[in-house]
PDB file of N, CA and C in Angstrom:
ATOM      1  N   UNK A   1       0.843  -1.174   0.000  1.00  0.00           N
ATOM      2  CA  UNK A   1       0.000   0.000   0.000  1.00  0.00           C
ATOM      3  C   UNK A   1       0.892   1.243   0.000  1.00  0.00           C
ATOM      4  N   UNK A   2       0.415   2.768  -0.723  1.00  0.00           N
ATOM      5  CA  UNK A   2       1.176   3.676  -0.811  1.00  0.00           C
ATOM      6  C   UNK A   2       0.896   4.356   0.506  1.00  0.00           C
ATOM      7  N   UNK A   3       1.916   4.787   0.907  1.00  0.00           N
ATOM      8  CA  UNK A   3       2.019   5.878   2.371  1.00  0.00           C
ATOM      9  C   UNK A   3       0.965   6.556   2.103  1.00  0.00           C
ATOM     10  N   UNK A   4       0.046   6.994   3.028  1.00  0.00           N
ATOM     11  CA  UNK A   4      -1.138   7.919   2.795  1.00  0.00           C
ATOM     12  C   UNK A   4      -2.491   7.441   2.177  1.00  0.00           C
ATOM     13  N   UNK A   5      -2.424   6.350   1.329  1.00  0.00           N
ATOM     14  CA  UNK A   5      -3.197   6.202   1.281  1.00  0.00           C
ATOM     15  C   UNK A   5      -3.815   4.939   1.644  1.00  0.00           C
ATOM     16  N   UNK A   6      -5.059   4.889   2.020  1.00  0.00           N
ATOM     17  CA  UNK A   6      -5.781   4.037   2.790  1.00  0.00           C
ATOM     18  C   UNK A   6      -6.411   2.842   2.452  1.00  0.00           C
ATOM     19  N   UNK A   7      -6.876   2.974   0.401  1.00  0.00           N
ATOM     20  CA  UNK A   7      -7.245   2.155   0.038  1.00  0.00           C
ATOM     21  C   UNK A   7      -8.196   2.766  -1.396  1.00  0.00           C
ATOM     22  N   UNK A   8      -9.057   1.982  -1.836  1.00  0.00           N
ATOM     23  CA  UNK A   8     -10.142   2.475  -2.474  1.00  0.00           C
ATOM     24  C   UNK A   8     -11.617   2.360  -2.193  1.00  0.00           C
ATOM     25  N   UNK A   9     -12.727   2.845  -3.099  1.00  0.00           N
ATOM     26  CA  UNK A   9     -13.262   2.733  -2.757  1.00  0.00           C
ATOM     27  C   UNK A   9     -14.687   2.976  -3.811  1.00  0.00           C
ATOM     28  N   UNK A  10     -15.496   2.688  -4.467  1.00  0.00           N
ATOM     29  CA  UNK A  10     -16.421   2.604  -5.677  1.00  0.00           C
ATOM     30  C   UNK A  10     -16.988   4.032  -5.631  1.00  0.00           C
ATOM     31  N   UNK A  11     -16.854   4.641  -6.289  1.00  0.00           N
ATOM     32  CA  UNK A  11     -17.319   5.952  -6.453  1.00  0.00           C
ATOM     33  C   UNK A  11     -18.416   6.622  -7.409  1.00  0.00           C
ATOM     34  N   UNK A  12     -19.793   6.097  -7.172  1.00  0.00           N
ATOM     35  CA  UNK A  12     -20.597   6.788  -8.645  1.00  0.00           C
ATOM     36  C   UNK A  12     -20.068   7.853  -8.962  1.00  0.00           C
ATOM     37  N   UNK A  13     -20.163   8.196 -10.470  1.00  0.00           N
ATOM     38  CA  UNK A  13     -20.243   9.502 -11.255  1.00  0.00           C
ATOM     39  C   UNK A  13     -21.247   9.961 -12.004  1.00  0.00           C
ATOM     40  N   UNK A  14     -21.220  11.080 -12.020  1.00  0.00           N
ATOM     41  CA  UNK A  14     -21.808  11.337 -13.379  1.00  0.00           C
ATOM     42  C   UNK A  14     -20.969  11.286 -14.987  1.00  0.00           C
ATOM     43  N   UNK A  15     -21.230  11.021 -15.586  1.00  0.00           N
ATOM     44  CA  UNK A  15     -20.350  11.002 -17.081  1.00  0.00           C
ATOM     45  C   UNK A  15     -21.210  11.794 -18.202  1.00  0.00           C
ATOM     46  N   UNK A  16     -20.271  12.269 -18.798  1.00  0.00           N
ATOM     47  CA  UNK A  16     -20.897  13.259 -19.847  1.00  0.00           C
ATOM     48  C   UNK A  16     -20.377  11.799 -21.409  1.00  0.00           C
ATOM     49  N   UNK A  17     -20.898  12.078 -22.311  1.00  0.00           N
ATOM     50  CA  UNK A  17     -20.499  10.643 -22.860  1.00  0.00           C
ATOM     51  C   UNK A  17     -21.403  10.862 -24.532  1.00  0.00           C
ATOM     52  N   UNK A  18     -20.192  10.601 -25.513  1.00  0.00           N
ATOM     53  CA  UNK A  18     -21.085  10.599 -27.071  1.00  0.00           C
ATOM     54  C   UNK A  18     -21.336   9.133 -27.319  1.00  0.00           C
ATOM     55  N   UNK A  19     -22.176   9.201 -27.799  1.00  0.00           N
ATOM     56  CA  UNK A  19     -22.786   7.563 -28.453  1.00  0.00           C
ATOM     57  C   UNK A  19     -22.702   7.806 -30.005  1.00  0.00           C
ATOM     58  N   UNK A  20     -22.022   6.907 -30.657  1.00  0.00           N
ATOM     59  CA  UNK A  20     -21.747   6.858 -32.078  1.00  0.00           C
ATOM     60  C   UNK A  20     -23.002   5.906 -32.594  1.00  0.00           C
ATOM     61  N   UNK A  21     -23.083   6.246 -33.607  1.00  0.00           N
ATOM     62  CA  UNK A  21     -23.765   5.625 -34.622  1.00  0.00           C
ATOM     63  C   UNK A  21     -23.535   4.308 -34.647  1.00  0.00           C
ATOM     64  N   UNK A  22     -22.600   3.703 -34.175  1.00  0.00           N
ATOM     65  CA  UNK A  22     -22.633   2.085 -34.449  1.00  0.00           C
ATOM     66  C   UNK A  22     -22.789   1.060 -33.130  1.00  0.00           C
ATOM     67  N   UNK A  23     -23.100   2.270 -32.055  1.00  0.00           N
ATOM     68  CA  UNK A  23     -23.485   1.615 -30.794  1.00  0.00           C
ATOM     69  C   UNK A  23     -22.517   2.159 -30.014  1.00  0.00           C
ATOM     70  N   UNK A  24     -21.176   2.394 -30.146  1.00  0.00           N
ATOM     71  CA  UNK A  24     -20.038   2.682 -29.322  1.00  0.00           C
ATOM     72  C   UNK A  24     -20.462   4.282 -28.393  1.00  0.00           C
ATOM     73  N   UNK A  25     -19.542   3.549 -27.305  1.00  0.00           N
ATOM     74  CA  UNK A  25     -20.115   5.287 -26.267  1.00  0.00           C
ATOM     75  C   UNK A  25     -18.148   5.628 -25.996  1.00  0.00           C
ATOM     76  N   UNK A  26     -18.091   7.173 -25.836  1.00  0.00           N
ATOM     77  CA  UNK A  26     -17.086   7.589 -26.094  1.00  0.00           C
ATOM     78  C   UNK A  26     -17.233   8.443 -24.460  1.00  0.00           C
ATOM     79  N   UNK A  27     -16.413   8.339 -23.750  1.00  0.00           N
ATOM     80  CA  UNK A  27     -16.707   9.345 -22.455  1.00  0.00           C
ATOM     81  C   UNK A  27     -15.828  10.706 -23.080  1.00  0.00           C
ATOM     82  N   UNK A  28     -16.714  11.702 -22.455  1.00  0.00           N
ATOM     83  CA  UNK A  28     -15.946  12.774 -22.223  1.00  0.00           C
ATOM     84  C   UNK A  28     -15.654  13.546 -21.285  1.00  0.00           C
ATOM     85  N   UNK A  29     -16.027  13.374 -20.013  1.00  0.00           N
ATOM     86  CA  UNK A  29     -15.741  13.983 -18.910  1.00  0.00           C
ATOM     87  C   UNK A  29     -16.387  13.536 -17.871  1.00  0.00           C
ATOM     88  N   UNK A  30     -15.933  13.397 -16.982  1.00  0.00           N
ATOM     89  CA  UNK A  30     -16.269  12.904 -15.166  1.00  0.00           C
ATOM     90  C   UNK A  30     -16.774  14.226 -14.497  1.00  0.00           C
ATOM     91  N   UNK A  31     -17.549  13.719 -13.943  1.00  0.00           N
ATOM     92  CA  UNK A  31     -18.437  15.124 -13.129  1.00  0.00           C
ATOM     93  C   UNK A  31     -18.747  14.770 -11.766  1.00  0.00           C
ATOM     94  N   UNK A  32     -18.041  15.206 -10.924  1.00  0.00           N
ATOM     95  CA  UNK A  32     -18.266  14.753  -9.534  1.00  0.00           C
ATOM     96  C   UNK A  32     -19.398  15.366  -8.665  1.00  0.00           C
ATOM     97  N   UNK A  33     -19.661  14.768  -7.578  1.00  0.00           N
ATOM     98  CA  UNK A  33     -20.618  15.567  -7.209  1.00  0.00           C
ATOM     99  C   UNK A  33     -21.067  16.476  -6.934  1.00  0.00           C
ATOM    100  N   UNK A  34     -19.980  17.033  -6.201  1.00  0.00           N
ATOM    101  CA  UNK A  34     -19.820  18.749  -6.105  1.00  0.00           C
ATOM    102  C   UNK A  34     -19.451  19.584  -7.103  1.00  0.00           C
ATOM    103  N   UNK A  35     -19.465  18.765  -8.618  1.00  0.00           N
ATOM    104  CA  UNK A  35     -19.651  20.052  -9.707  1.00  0.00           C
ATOM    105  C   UNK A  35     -18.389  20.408 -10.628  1.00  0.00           C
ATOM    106  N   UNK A  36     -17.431  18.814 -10.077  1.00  0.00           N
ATOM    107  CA  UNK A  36     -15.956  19.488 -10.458  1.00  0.00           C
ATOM    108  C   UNK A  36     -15.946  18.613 -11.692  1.00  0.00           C
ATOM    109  N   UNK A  37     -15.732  18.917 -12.452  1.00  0.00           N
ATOM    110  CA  UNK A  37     -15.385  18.113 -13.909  1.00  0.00           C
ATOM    111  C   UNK A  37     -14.261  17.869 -13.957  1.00  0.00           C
ATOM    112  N   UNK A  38     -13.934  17.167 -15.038  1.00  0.00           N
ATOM    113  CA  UNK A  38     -12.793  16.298 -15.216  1.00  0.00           C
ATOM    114  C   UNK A  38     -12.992  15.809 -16.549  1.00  0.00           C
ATOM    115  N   UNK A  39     -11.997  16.449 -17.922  1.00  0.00           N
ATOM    116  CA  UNK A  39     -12.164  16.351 -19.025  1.00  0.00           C
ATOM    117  C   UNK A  39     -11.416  14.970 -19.999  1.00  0.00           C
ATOM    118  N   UNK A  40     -12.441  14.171 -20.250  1.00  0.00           N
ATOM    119  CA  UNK A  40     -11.284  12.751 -20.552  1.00  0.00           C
ATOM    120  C   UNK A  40     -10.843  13.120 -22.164  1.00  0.00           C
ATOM    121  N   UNK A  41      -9.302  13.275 -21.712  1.00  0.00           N
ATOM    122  CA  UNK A  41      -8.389  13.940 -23.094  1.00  0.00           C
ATOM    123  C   UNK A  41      -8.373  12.362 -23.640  1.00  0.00           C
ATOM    124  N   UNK A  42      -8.498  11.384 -23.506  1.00  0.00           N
ATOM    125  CA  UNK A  42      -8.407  10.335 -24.173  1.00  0.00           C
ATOM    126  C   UNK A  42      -9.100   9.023 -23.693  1.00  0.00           C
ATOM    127  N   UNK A  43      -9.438   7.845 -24.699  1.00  0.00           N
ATOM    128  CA  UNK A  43      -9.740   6.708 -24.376  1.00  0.00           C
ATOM    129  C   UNK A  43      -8.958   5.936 -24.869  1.00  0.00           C
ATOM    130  N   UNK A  44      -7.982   4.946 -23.880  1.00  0.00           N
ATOM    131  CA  UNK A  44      -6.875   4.367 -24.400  1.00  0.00           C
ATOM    132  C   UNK A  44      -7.212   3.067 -24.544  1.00  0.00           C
ATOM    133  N   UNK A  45      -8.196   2.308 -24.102  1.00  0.00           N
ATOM    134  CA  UNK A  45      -8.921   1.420 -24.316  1.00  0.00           C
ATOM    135  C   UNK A  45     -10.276   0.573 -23.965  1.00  0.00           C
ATOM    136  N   UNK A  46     -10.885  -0.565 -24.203  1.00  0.00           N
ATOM    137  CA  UNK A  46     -12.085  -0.551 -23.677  1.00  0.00           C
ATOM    138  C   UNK A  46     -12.501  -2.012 -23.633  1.00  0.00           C
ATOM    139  N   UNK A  47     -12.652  -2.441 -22.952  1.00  0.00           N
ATOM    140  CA  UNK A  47     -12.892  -3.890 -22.680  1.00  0.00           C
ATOM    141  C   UNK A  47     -14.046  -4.497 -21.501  1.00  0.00           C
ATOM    142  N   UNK A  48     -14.671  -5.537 -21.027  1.00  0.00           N
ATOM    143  CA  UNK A  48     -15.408  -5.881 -20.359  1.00  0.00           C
ATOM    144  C   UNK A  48     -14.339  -6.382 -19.200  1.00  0.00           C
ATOM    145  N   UNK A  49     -14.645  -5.985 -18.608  1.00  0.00           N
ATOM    146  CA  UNK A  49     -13.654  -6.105 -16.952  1.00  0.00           C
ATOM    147  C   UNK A  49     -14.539  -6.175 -15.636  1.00  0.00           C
ATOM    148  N   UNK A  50     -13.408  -6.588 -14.763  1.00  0.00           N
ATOM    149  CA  UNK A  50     -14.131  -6.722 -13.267  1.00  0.00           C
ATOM    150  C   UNK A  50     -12.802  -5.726 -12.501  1.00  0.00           C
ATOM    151  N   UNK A  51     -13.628  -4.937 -11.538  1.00  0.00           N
ATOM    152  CA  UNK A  51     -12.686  -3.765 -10.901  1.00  0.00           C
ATOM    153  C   UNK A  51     -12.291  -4.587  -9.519  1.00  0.00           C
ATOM    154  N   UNK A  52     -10.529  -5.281  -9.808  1.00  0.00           N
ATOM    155  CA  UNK A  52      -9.924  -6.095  -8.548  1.00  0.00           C
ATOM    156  C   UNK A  52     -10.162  -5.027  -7.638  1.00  0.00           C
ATOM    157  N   UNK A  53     -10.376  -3.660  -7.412  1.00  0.00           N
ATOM    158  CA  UNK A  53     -10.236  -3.248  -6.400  1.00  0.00           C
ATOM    159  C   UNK A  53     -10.798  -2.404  -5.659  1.00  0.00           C
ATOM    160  N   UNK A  54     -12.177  -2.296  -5.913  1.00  0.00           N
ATOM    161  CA  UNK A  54     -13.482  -2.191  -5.226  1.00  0.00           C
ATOM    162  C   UNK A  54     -14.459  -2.567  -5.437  1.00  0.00           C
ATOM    163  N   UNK A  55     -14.809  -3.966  -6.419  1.00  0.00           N
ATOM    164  CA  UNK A  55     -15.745  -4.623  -6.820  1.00  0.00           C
ATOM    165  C   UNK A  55     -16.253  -4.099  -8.179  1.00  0.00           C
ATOM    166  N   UNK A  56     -17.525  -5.210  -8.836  1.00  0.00           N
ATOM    167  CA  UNK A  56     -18.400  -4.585  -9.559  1.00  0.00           C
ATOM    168  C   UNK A  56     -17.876  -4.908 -10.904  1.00  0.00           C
ATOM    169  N   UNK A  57     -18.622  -5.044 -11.884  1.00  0.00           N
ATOM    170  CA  UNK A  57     -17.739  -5.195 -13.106  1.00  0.00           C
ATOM    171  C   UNK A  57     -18.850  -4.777 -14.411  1.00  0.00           C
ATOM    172  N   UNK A  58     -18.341  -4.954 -15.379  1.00  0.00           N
ATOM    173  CA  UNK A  58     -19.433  -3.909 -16.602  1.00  0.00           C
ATOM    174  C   UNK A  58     -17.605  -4.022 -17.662  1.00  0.00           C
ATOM    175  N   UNK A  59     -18.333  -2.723 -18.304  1.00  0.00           N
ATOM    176  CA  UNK A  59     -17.282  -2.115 -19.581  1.00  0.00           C
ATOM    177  C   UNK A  59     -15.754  -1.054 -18.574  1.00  0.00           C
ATOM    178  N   UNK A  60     -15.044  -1.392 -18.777  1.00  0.00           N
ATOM    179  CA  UNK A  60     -13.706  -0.547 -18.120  1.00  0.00           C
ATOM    180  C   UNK A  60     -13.049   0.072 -19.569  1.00  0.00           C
ATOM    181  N   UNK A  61     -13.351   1.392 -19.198  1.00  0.00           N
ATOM    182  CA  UNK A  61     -12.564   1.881 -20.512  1.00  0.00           C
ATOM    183  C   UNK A  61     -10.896   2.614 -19.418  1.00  0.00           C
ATOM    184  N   UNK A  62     -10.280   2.959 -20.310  1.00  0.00           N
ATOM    185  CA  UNK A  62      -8.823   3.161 -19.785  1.00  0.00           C
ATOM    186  C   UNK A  62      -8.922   4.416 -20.580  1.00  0.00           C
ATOM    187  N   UNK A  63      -8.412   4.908 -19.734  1.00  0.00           N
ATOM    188  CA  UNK A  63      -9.101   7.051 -19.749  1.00  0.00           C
ATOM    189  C   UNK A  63      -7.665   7.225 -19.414  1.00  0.00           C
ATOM    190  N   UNK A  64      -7.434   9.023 -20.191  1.00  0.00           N
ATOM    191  CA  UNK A  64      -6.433   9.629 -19.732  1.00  0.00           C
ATOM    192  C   UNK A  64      -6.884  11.050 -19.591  1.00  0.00           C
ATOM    193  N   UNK A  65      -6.735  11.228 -18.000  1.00  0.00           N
ATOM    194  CA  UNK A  65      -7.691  12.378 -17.393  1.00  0.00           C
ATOM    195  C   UNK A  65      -6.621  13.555 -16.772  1.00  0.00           C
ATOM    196  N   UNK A  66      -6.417  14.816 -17.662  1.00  0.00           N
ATOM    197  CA  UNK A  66      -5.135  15.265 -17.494  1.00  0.00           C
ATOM    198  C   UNK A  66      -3.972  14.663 -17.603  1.00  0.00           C
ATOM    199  N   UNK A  67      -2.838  14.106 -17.218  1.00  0.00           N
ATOM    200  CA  UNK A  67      -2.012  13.694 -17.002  1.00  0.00           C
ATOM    201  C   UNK A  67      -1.847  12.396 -16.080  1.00  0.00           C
ATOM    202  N   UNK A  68      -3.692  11.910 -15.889  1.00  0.00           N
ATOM    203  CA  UNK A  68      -3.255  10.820 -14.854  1.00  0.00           C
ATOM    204  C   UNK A  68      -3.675   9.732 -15.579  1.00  0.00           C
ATOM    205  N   UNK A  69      -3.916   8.445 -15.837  1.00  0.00           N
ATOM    206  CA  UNK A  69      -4.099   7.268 -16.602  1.00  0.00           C
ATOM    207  C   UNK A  69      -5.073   6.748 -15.495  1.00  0.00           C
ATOM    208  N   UNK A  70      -5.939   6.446 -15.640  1.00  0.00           N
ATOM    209  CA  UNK A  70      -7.070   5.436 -14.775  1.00  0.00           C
ATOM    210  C   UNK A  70      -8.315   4.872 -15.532  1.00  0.00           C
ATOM    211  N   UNK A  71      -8.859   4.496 -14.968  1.00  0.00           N
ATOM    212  CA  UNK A  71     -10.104   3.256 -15.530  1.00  0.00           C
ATOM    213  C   UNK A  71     -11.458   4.182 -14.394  1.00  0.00           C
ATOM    214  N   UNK A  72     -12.504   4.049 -15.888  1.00  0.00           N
ATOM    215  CA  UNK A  72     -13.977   4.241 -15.314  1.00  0.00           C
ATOM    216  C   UNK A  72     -14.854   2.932 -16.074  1.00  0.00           C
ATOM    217  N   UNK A  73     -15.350   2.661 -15.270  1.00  0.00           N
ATOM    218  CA  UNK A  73     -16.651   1.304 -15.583  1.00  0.00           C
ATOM    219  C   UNK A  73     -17.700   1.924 -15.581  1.00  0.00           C
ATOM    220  N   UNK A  74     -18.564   0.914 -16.478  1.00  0.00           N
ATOM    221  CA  UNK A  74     -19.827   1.668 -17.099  1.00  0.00           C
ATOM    222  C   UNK A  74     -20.547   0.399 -16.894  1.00  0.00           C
ATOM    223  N   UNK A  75     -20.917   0.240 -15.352  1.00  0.00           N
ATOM    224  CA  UNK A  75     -21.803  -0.878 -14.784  1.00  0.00           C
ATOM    225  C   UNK A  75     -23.146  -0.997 -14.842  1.00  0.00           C
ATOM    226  N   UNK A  76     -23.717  -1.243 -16.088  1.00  0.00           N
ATOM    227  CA  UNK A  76     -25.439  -0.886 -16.167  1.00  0.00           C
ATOM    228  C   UNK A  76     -25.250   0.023 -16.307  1.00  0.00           C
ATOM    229  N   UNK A  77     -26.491   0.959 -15.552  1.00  0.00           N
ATOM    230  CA  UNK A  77     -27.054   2.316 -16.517  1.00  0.00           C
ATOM    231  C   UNK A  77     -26.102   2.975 -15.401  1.00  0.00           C
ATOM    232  N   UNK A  78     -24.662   2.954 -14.406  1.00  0.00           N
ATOM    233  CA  UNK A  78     -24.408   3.359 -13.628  1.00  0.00           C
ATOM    234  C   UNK A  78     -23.118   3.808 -14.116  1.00  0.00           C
ATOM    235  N   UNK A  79     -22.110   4.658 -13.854  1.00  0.00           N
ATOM    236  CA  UNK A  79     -20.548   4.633 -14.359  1.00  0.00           C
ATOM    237  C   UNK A  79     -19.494   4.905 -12.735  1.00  0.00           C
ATOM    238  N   UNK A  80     -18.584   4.684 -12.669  1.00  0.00           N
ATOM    239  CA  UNK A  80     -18.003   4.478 -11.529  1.00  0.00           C
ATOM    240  C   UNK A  80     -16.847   4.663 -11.207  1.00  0.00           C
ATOM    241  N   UNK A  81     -15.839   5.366 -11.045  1.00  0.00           N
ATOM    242  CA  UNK A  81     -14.252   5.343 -10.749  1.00  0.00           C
ATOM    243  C   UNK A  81     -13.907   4.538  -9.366  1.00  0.00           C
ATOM    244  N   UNK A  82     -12.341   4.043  -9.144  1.00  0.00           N
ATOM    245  CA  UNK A  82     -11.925   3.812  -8.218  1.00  0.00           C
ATOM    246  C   UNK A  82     -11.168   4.672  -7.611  1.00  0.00           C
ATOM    247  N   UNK A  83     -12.128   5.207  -6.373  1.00  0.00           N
ATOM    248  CA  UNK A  83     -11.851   6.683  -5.592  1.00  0.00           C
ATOM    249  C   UNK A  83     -10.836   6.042  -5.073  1.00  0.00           C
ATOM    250  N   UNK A  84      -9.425   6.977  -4.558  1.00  0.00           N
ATOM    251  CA  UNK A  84      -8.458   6.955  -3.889  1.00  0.00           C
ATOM    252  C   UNK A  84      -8.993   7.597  -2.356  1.00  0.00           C
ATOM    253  N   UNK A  85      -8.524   7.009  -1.335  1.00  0.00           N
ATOM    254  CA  UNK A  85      -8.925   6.736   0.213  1.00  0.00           C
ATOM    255  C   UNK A  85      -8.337   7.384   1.037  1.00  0.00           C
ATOM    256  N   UNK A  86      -7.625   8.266   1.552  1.00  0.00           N
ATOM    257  CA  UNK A  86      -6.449   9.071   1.725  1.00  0.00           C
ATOM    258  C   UNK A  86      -6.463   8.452   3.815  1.00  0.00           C
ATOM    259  N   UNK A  87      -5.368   8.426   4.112  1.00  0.00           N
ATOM    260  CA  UNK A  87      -5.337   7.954   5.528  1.00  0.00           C
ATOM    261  C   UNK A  87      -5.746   8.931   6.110  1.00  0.00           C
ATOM    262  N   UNK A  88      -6.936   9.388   7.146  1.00  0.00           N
ATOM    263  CA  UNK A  88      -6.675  10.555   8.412  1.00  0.00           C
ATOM    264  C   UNK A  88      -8.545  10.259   8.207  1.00  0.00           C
ATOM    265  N   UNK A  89      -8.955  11.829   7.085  1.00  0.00           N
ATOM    266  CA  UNK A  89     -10.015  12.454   7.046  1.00  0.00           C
ATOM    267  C   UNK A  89     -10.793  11.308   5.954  1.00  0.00           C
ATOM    268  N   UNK A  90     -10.251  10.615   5.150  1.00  0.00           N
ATOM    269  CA  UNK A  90     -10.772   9.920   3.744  1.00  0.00           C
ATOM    270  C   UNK A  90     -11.146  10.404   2.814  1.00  0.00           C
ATOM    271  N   UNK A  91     -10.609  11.784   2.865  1.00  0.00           N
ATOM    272  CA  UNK A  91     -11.148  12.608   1.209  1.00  0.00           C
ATOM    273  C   UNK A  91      -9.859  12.601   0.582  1.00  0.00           C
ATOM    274  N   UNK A  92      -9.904  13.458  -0.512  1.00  0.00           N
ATOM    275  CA  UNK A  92      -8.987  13.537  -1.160  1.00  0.00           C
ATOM    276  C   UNK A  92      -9.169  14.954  -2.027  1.00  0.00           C
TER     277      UNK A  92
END
């Protein structure tokens, strides 16, 4: 485990998201609850997965969100990141 942090933890989102013409959905940005967006500069890939590390499984696309590389699942009509857990308060 990394110093500080505590663990993870399943995080609904909101997702802003294009749907193509041939069925495919394209995310474009993470919207947290309090309003903060998060613009996905890329989709690096997309596959049916199970999240080892807070459960749950669906479509895992592999996002590059600013400068950081992570995975959002698109579990049913639901979408989801794996929130980082921070040791003390648990926000981040």
């Amino acid at each position: 485990m990394v110093r500080g942090i505590a663990g993870r933890r399943k995080r609904y989102v909101e997702v802003e998201a294009t749907f193509l013409e041939d069925g495919s959905v394209v995310p474009r940005a993470v919207v947290w609850d309090n309003g903060r967006r998060f613009s996905v500069r890329a989709v690096l890939g997309v596959r049916a997965c199970a999240s080892l590390k807070v459960g749950g499984e669906g479509v895992r696309y592999d996002v590059l969100v600013g400068r950081a590389r992570t995975f959002l699942f698109h579990e049913g009509p639901r979408w989801f990141v794996e929130e980082i857990v921070f040791e003390g308060d648990g926000t981040w």
